[in-house]
PDB file of N, CA and C in Angstrom:
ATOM      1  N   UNK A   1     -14.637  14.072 -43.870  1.00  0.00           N
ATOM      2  CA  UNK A   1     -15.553  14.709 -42.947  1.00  0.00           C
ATOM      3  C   UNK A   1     -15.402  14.065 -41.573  1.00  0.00           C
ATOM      4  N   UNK A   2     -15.468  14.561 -40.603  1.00  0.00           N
ATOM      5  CA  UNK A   2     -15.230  13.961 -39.491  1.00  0.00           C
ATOM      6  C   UNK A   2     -16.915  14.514 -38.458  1.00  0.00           C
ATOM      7  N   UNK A   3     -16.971  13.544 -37.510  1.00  0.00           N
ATOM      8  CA  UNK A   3     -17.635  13.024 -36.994  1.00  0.00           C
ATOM      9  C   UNK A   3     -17.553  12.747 -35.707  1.00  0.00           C
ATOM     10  N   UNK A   4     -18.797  12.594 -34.374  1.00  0.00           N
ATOM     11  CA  UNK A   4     -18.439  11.729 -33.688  1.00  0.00           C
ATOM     12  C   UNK A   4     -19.861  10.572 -33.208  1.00  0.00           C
ATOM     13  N   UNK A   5     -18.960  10.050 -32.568  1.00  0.00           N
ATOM     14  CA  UNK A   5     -20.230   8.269 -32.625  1.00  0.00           C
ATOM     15  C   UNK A   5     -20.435   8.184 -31.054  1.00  0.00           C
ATOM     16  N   UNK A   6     -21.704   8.354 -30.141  1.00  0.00           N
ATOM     17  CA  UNK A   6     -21.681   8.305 -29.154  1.00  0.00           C
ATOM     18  C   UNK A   6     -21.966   6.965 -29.113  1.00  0.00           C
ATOM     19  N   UNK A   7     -21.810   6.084 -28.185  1.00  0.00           N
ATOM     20  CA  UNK A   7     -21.776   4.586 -28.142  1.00  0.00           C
ATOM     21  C   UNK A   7     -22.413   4.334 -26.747  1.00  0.00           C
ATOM     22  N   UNK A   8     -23.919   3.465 -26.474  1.00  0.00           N
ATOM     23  CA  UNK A   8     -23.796   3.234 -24.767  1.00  0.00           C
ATOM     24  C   UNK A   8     -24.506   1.844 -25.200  1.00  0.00           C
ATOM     25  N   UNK A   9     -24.183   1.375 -23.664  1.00  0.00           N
ATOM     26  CA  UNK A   9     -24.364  -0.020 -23.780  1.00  0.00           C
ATOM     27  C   UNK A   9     -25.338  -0.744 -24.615  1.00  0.00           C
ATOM     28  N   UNK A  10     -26.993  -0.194 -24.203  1.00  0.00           N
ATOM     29  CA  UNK A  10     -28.169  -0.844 -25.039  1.00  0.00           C
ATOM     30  C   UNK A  10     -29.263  -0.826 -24.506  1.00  0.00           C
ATOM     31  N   UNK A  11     -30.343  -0.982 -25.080  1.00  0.00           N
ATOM     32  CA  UNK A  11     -31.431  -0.947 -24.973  1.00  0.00           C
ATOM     33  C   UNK A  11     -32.234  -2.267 -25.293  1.00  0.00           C
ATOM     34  N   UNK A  12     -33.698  -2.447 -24.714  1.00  0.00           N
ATOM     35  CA  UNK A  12     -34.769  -3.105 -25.631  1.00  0.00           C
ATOM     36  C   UNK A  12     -35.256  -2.245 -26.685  1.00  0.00           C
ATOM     37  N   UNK A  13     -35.897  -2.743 -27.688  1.00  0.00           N
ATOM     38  CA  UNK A  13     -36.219  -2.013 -28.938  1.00  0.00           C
ATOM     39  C   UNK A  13     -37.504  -1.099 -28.421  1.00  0.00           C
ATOM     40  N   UNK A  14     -38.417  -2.197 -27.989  1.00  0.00           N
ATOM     41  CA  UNK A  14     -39.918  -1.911 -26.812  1.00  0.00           C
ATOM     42  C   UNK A  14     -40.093  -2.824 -25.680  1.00  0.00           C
ATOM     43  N   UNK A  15     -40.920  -1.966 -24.781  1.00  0.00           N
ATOM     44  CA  UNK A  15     -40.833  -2.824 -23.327  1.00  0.00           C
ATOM     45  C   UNK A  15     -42.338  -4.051 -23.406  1.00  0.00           C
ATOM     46  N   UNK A  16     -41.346  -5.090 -24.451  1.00  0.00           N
ATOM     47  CA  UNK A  16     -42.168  -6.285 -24.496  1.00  0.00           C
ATOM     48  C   UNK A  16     -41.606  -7.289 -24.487  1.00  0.00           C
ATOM     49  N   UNK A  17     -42.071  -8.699 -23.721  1.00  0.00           N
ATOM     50  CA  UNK A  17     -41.318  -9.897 -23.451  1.00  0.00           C
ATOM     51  C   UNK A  17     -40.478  -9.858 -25.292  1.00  0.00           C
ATOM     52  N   UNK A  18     -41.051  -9.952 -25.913  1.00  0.00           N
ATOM     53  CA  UNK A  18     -40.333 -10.631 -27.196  1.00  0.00           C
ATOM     54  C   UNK A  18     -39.121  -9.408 -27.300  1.00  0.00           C
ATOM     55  N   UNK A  19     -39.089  -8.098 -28.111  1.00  0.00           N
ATOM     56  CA  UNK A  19     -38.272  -7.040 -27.434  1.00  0.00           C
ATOM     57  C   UNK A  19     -36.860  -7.868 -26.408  1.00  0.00           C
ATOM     58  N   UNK A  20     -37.683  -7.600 -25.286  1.00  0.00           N
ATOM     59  CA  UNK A  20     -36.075  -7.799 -24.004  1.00  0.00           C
ATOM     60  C   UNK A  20     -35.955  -9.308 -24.234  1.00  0.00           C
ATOM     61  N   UNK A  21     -36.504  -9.965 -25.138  1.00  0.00           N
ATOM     62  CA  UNK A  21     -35.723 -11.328 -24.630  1.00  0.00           C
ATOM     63  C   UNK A  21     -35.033 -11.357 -25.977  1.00  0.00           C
ATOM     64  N   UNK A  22     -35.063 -10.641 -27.028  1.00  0.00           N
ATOM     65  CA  UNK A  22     -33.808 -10.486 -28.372  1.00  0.00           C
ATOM     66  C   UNK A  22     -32.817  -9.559 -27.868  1.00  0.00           C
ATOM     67  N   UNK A  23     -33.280  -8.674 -27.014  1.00  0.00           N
ATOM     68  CA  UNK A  23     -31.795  -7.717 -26.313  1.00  0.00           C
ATOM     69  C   UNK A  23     -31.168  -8.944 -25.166  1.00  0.00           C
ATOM     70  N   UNK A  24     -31.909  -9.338 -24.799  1.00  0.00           N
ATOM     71  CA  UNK A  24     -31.373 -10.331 -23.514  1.00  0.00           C
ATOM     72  C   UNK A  24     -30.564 -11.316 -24.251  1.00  0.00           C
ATOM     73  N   UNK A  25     -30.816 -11.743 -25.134  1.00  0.00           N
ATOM     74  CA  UNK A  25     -30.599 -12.777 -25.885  1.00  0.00           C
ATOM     75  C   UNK A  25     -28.493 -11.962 -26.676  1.00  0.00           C
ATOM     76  N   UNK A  26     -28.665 -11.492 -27.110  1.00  0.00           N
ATOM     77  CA  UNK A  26     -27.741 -10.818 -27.259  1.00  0.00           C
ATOM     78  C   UNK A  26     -26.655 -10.062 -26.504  1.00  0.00           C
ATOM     79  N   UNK A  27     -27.201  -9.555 -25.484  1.00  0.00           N
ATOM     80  CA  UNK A  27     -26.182  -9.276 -24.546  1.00  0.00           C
ATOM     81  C   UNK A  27     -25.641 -10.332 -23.611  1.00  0.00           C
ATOM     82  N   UNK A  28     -26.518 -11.166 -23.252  1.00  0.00           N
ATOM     83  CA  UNK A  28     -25.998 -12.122 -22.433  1.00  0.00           C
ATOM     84  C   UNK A  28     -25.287 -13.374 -23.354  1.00  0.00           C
ATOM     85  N   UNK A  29     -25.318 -13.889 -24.526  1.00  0.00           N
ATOM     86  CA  UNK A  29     -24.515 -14.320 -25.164  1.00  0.00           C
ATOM     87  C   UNK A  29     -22.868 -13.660 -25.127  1.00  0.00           C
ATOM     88  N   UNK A  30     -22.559 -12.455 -24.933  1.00  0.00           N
ATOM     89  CA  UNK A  30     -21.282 -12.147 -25.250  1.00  0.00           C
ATOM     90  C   UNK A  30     -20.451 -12.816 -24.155  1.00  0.00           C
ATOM     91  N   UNK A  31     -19.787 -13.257 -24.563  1.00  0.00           N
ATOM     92  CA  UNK A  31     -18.416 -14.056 -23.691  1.00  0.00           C
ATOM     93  C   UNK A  31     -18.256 -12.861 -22.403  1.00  0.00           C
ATOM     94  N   UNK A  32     -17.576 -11.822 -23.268  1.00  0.00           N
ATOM     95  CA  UNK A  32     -16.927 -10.825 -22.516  1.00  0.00           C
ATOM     96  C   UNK A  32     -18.275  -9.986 -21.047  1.00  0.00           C
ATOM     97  N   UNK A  33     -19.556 -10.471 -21.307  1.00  0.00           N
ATOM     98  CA  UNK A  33     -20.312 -10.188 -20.312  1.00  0.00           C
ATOM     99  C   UNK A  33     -20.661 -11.113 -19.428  1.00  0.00           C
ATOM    100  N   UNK A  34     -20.912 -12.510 -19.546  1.00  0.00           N
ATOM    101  CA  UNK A  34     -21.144 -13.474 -18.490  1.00  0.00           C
ATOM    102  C   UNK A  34     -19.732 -14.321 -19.087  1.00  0.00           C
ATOM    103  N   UNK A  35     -18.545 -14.514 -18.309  1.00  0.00           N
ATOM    104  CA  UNK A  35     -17.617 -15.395 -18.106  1.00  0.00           C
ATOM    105  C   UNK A  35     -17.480 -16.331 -17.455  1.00  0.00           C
ATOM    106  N   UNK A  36     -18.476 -17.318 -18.133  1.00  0.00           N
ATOM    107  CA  UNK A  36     -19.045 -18.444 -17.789  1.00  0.00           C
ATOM    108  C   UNK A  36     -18.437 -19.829 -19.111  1.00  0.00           C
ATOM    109  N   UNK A  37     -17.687 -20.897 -18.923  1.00  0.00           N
ATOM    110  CA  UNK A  37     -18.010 -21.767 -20.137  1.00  0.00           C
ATOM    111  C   UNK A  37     -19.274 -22.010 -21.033  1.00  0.00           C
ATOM    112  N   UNK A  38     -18.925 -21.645 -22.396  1.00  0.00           N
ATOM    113  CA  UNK A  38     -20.221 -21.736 -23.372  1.00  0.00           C
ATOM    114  C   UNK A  38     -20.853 -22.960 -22.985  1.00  0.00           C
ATOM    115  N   UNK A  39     -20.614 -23.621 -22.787  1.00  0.00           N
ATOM    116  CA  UNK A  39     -21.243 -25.187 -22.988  1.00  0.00           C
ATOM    117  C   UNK A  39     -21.639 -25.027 -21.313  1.00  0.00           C
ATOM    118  N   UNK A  40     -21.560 -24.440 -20.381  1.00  0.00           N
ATOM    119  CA  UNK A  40     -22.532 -24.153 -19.290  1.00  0.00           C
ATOM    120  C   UNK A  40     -23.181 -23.637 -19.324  1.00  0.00           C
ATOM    121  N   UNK A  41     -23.157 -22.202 -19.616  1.00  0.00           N
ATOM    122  CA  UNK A  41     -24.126 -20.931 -20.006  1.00  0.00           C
ATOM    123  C   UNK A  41     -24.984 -20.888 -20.821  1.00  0.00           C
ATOM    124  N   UNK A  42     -24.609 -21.395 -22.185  1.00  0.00           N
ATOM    125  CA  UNK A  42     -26.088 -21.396 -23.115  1.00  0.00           C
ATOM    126  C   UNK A  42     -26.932 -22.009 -22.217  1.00  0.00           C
ATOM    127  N   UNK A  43     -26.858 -23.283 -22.149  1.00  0.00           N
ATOM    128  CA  UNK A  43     -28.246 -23.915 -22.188  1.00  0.00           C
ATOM    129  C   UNK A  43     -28.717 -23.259 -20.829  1.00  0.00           C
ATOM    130  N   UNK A  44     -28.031 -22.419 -20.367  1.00  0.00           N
ATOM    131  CA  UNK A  44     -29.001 -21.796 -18.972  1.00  0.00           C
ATOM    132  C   UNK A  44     -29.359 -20.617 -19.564  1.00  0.00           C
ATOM    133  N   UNK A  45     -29.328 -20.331 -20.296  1.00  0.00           N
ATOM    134  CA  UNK A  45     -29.143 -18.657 -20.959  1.00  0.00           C
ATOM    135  C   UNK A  45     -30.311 -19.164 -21.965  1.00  0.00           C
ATOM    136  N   UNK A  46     -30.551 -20.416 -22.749  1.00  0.00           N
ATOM    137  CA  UNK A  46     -31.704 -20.507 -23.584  1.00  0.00           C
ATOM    138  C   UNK A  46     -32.705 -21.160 -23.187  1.00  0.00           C
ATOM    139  N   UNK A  47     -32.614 -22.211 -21.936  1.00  0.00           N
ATOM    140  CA  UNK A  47     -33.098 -22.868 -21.374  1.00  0.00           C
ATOM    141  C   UNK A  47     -33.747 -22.263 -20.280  1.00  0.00           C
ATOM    142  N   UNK A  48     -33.642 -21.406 -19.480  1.00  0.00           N
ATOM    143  CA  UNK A  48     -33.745 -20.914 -18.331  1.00  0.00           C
ATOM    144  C   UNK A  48     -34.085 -19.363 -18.462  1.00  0.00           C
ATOM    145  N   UNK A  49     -33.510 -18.898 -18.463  1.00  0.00           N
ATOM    146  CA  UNK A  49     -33.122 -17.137 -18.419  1.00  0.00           C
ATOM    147  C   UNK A  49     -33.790 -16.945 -19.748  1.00  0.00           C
ATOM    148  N   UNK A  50     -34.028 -17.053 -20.632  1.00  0.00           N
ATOM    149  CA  UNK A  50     -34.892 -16.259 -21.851  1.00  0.00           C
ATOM    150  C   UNK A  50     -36.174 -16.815 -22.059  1.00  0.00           C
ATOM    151  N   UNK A  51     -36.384 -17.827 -20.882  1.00  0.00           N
ATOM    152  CA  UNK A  51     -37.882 -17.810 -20.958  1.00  0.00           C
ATOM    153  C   UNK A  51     -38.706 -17.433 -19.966  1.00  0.00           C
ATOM    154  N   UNK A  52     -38.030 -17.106 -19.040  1.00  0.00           N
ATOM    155  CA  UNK A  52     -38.297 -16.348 -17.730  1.00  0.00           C
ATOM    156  C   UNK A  52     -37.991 -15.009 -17.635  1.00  0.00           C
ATOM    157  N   UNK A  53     -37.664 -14.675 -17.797  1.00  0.00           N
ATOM    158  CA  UNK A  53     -37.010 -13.125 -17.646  1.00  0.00           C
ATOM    159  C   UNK A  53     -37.545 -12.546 -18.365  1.00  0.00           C
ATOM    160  N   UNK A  54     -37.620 -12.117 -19.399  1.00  0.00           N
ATOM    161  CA  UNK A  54     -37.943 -11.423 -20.346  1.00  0.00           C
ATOM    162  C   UNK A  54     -39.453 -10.950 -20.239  1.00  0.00           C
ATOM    163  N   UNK A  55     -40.432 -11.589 -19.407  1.00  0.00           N
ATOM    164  CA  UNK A  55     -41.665 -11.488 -19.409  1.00  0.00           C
ATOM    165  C   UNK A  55     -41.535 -10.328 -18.436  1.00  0.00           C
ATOM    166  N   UNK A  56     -40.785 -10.226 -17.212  1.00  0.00           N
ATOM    167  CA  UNK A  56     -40.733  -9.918 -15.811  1.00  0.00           C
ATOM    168  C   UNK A  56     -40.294  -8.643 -15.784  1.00  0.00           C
ATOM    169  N   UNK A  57     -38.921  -8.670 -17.303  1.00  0.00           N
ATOM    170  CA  UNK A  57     -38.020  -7.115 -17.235  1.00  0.00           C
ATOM    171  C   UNK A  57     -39.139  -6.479 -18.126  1.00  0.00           C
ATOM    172  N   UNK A  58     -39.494  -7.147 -18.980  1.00  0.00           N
ATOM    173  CA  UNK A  58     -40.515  -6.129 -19.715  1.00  0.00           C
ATOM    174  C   UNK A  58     -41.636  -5.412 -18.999  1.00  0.00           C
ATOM    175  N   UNK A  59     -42.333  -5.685 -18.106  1.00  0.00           N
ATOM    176  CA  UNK A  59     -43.123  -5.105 -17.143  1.00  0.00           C
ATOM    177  C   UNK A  59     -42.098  -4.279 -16.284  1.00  0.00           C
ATOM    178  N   UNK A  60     -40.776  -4.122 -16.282  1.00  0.00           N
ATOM    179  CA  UNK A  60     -40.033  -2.918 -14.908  1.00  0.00           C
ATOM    180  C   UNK A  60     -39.729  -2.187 -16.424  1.00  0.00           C
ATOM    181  N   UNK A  61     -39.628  -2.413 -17.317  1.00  0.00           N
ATOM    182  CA  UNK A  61     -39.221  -1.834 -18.427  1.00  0.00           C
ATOM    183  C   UNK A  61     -40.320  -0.730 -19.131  1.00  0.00           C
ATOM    184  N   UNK A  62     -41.828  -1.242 -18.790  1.00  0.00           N
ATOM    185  CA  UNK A  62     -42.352  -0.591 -18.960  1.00  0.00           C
ATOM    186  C   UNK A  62     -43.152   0.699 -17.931  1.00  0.00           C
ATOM    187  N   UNK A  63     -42.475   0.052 -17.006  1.00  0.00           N
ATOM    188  CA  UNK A  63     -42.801   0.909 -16.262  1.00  0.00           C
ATOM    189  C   UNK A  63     -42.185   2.496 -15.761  1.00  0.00           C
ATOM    190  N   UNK A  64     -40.933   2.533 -16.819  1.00  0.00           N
ATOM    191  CA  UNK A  64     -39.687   3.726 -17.381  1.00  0.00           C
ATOM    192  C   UNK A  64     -40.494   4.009 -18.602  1.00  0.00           C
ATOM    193  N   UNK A  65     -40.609   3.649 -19.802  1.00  0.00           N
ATOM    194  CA  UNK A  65     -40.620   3.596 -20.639  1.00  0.00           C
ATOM    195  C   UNK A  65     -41.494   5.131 -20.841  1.00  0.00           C
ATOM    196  N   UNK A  66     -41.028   6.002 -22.258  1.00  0.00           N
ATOM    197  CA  UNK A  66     -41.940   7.259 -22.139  1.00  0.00           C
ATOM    198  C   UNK A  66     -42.813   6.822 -23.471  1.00  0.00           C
ATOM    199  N   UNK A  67     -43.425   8.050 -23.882  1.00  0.00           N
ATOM    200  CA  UNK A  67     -44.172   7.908 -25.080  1.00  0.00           C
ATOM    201  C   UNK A  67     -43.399   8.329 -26.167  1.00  0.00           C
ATOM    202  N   UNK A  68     -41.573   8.652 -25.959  1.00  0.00           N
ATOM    203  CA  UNK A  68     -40.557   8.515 -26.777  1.00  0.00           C
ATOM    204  C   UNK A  68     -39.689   7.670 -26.658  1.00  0.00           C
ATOM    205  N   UNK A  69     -40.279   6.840 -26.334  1.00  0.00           N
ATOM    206  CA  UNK A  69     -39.509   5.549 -26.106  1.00  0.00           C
ATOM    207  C   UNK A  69     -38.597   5.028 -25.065  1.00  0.00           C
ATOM    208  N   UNK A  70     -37.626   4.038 -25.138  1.00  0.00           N
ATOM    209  CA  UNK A  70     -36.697   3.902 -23.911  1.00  0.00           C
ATOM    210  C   UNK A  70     -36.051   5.321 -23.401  1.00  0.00           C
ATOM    211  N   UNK A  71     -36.164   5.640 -22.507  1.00  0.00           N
ATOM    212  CA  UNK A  71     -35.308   6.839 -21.805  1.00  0.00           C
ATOM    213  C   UNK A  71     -33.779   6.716 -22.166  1.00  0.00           C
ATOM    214  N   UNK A  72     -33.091   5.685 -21.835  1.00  0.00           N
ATOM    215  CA  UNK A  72     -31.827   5.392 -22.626  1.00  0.00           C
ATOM    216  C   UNK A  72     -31.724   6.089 -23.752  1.00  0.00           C
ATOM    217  N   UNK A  73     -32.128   5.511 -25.228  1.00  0.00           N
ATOM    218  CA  UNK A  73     -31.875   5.929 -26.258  1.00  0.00           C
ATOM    219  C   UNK A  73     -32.809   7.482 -26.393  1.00  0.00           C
ATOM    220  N   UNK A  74     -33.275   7.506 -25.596  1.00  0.00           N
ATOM    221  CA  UNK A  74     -33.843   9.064 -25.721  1.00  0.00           C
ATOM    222  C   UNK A  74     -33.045  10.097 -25.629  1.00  0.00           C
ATOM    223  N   UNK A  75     -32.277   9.785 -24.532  1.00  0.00           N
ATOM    224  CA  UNK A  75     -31.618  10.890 -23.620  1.00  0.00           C
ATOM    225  C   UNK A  75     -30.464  10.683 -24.548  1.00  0.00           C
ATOM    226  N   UNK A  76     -29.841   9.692 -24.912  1.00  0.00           N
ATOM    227  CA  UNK A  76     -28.749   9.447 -26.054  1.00  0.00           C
ATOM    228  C   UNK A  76     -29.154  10.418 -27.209  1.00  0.00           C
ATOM    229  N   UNK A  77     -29.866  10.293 -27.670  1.00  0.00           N
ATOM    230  CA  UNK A  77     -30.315  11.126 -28.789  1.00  0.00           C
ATOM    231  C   UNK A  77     -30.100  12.311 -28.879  1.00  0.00           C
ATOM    232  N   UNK A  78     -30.934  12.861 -27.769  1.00  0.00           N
ATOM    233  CA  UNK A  78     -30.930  14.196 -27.369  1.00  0.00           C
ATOM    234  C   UNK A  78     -29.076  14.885 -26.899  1.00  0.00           C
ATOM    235  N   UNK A  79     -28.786  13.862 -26.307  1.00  0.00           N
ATOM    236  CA  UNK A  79     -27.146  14.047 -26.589  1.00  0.00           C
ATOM    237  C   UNK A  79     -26.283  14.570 -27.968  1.00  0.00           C
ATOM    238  N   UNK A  80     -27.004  13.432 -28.833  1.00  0.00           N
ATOM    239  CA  UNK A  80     -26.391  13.342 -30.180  1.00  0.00           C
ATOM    240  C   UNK A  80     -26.642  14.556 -30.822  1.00  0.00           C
ATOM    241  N   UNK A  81     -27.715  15.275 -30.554  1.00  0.00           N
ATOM    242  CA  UNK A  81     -28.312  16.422 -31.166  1.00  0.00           C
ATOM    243  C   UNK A  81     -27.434  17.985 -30.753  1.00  0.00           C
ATOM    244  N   UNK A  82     -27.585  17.532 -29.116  1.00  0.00           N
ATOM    245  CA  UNK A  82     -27.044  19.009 -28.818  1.00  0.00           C
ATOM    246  C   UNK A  82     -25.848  19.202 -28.825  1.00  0.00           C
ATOM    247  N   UNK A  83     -24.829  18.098 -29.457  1.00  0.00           N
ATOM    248  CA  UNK A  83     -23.512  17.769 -29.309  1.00  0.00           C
ATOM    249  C   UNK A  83     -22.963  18.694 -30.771  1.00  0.00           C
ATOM    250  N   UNK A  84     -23.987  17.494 -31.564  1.00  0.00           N
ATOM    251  CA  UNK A  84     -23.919  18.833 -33.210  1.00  0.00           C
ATOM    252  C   UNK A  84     -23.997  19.856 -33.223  1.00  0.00           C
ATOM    253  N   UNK A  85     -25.489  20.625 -32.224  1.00  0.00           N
ATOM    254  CA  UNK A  85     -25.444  21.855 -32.314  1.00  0.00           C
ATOM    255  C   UNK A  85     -23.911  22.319 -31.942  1.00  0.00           C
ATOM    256  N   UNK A  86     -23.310  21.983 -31.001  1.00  0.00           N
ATOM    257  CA  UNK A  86     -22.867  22.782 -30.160  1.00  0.00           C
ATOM    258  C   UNK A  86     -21.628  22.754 -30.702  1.00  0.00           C
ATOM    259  N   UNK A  87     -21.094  21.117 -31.459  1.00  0.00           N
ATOM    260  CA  UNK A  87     -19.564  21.372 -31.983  1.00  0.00           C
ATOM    261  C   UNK A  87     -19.699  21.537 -33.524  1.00  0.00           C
ATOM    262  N   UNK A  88     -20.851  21.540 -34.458  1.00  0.00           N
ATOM    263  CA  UNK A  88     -20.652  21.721 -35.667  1.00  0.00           C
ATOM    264  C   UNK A  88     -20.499  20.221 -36.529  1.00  0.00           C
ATOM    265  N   UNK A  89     -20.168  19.180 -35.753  1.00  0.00           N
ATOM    266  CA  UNK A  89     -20.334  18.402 -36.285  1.00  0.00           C
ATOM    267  C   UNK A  89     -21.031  17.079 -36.421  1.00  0.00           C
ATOM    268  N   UNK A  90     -21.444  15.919 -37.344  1.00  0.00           N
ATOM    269  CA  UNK A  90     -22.333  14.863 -37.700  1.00  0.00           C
ATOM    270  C   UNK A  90     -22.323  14.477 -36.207  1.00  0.00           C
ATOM    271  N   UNK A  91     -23.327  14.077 -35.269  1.00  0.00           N
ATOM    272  CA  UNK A  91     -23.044  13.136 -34.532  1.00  0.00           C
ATOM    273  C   UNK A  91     -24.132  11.931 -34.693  1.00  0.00           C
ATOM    274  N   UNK A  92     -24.185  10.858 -34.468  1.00  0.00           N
ATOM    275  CA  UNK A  92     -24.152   9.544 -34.377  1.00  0.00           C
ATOM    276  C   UNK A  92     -24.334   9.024 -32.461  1.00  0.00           C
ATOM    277  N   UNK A  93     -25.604   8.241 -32.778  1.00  0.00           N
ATOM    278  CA  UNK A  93     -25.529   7.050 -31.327  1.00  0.00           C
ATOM    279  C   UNK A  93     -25.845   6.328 -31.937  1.00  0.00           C
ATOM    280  N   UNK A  94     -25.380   5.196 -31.261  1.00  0.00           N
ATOM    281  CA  UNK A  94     -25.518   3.667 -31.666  1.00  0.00           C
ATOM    282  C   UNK A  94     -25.653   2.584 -30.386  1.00  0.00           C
ATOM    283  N   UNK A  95     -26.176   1.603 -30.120  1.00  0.00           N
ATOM    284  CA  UNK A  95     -25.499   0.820 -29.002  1.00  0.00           C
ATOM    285  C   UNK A  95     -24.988  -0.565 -29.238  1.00  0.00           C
ATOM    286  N   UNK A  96     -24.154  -1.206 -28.342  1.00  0.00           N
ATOM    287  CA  UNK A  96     -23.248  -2.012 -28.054  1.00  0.00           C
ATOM    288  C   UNK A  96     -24.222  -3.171 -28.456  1.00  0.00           C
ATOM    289  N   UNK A  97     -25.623  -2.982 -27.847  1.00  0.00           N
ATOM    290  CA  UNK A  97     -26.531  -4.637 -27.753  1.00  0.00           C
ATOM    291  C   UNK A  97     -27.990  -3.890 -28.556  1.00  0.00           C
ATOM    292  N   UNK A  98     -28.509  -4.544 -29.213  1.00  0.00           N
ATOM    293  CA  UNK A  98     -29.835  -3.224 -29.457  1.00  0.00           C
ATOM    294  C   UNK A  98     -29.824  -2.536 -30.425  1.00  0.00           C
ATOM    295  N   UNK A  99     -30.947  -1.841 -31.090  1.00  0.00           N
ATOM    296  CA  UNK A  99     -30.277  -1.025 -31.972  1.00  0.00           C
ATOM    297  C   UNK A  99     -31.240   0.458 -31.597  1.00  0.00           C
ATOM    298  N   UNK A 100     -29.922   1.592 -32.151  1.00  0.00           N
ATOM    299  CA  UNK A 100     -29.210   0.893 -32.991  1.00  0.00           C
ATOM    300  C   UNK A 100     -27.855   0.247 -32.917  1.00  0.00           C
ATOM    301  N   UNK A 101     -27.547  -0.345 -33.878  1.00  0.00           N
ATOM    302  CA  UNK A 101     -26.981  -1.139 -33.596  1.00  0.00           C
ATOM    303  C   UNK A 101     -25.138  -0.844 -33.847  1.00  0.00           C
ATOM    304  N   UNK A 102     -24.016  -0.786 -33.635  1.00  0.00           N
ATOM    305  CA  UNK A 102     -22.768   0.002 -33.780  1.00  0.00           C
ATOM    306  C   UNK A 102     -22.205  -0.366 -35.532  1.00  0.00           C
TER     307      UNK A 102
END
C-alpha cells in the first residue's frame, strides 16, 4: 500500500512553560541545529536557555495558539486530510521535534 508522510519541523505539544521547554529541549539538543561543541552548548542549553525561555515562548505561543491547538500542526493536518481526499491515498504528518513524532 503506498502512502504519503508529510513531515514539518515541530511544534510544542501546548503553549506551556513545561510543553516548550521538552520541545526546546529537543530541538536545540540536535547537533545538526545549534553547531556549537557539546561540552559548550549543553550546559548553556540546560543551564541557561531551558530555564528561561520556555516561560517567555510559552506566553508568544499562546498567544497563536487556537482552540485546535498549535496552528502548525493544525494546518498540517488539514493538509494531511485534503491531500487523501484529493490523491486517494493514506496520508500521514508527523514532526521532526514534537509530536507527533516521525
Amino acid at each position: 500500500m503506498s502512502g504519503i508522510l508529510l513531515v514539518n519541523l515541530g511544534t510544542p505539544s501546548a503553549p506551556t512553560p513545561a510543553a516548550v521547554r521538552r520541545y526546546l529541549a529537543e530541538f536545540l539538543s540536535d547537533p545538526r541545529v545549534v553547531a556549537l561543541p557539546r561540552w559548550f552548548w549543553l550546559p548553556i542549553l540546560h543551564g541557561i536557555v531551558l530555564n528561561l525561555r520556555p516561560a517567555r515562548s510559552a506566553e508568544k505561543y499562546a498567544l497563536i495558539w487556537t482552540a485546535e491547538g498549535s496552528p502548525l500542526a493544525v494546518h498540517t493536518a488539514r493538509q494531511a486530510k485534503l491531500l487523501s481526499e484529493k490523491t486517494g491515498l493514506r496520508v500521514e504528518f508527523a514532526m521532526r521535534y514534537g509530536e507527533p513524532a516521525i
